[in-house]
C-alpha atoms as a PDB file:
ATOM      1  CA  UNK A   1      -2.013 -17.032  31.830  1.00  0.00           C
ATOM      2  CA  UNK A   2      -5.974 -17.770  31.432  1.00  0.00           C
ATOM      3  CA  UNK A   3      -6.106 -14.389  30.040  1.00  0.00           C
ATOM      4  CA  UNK A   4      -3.858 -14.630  27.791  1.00  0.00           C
ATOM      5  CA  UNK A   5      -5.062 -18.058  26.146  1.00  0.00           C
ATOM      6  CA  UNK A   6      -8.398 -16.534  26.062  1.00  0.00           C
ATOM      7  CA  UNK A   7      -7.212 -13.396  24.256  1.00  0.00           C
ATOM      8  CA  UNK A   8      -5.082 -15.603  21.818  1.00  0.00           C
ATOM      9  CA  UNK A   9      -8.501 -18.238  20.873  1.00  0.00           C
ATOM     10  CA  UNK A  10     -10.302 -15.074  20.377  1.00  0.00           C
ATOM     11  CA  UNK A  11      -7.451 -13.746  17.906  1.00  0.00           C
ATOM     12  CA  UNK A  12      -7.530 -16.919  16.480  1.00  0.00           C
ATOM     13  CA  UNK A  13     -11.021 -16.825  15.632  1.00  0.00           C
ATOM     14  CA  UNK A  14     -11.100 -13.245  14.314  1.00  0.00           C
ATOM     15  CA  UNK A  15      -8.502 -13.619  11.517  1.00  0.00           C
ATOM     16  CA  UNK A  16     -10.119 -15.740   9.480  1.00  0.00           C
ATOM     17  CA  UNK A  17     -13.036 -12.784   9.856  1.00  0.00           C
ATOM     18  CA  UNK A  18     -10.636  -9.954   8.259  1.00  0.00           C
ATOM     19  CA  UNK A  19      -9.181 -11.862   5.592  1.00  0.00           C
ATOM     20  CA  UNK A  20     -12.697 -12.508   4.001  1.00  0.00           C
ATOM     21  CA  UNK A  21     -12.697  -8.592   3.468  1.00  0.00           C
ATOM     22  CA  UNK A  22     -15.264  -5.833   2.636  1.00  0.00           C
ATOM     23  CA  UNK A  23     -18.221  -7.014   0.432  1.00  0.00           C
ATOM     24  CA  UNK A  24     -18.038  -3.582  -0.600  1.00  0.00           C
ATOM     25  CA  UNK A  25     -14.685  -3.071  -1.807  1.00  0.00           C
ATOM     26  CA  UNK A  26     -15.018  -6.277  -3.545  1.00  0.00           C
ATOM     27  CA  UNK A  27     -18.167  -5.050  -5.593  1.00  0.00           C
ATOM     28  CA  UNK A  28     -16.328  -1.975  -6.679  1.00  0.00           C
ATOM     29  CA  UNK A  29     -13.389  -3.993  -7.354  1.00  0.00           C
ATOM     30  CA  UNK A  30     -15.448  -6.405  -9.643  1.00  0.00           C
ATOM     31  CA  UNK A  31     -16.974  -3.326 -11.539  1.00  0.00           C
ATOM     32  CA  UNK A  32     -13.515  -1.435 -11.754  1.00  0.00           C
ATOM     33  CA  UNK A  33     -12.178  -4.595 -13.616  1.00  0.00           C
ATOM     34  CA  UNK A  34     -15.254  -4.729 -15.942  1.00  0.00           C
ATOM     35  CA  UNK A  35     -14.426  -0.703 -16.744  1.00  0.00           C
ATOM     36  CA  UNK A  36     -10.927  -2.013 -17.545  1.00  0.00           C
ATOM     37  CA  UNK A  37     -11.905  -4.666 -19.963  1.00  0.00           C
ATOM     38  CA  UNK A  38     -14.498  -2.421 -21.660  1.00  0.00           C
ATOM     39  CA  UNK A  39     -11.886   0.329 -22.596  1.00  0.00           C
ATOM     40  CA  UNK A  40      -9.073  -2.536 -23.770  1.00  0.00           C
ATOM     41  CA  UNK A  41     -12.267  -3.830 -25.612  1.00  0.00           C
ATOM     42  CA  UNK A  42     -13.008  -0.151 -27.222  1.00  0.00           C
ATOM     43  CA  UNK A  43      -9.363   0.722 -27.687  1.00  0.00           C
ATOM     44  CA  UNK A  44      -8.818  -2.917 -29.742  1.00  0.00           C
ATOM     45  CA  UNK A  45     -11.779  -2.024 -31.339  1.00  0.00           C
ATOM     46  CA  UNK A  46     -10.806   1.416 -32.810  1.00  0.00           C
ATOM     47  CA  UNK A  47      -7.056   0.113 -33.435  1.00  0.00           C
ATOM     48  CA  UNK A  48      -8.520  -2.716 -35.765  1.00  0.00           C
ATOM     49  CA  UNK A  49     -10.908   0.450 -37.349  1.00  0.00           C
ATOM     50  CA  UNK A  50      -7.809   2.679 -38.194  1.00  0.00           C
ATOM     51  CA  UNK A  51      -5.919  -0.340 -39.489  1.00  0.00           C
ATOM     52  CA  UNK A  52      -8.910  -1.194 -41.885  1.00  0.00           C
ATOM     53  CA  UNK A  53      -9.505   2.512 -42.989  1.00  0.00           C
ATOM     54  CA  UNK A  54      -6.173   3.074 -44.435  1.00  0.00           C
ATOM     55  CA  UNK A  55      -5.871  -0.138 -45.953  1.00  0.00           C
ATOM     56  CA  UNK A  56      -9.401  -0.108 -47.595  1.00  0.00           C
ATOM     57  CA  UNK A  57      -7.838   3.623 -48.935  1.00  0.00           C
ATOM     58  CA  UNK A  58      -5.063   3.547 -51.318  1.00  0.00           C
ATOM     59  CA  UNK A  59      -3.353   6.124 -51.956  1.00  0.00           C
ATOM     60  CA  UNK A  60      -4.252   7.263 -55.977  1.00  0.00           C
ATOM     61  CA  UNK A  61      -3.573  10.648 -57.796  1.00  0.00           C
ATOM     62  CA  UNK A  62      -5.244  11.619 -59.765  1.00  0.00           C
ATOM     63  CA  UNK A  63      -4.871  13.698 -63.326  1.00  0.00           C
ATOM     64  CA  UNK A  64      -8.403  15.453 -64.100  1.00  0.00           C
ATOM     65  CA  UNK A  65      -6.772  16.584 -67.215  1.00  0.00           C
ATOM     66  CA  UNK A  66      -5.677  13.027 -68.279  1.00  0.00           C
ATOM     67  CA  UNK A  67      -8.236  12.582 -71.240  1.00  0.00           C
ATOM     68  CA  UNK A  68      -7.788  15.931 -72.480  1.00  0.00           C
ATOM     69  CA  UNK A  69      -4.322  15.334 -73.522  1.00  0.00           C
END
């Protein structure tokens, strides 16, 4: 029964231990999410360009003979 209480207190301790995690993972996590917002940052970025470009462009013909006529 000793053993047992003893082996449970040490379990007890050692939980709180693994939930904290790797420092590791948790640096690669951090600069995985910064890679994430960059490209949603790029991709808004290039949307808003491709809206502007075919606004700023409307759509004229035109007759090079016009004046001649």
């Amino acid at each position: 029964m000793k053993a047992f209480a003893i082996a449970a207190i040490i379990t007890s301790l050692a939980v709180p231990a693994l939930a904290q995690g790797d420092p590791a993972k948790a640096e690669a996590n951090k600069a995985e999410e910064q890679k994430k917002k960059e490209s949603e940052q790029i991709e808004r970025a290039y949307k808003e360009m491709l809206k502007r470009t075919t606004r700023e462009q409307p759509v004229k013909k035109t007759d090079p003979w016009g004046n001649l006529r």
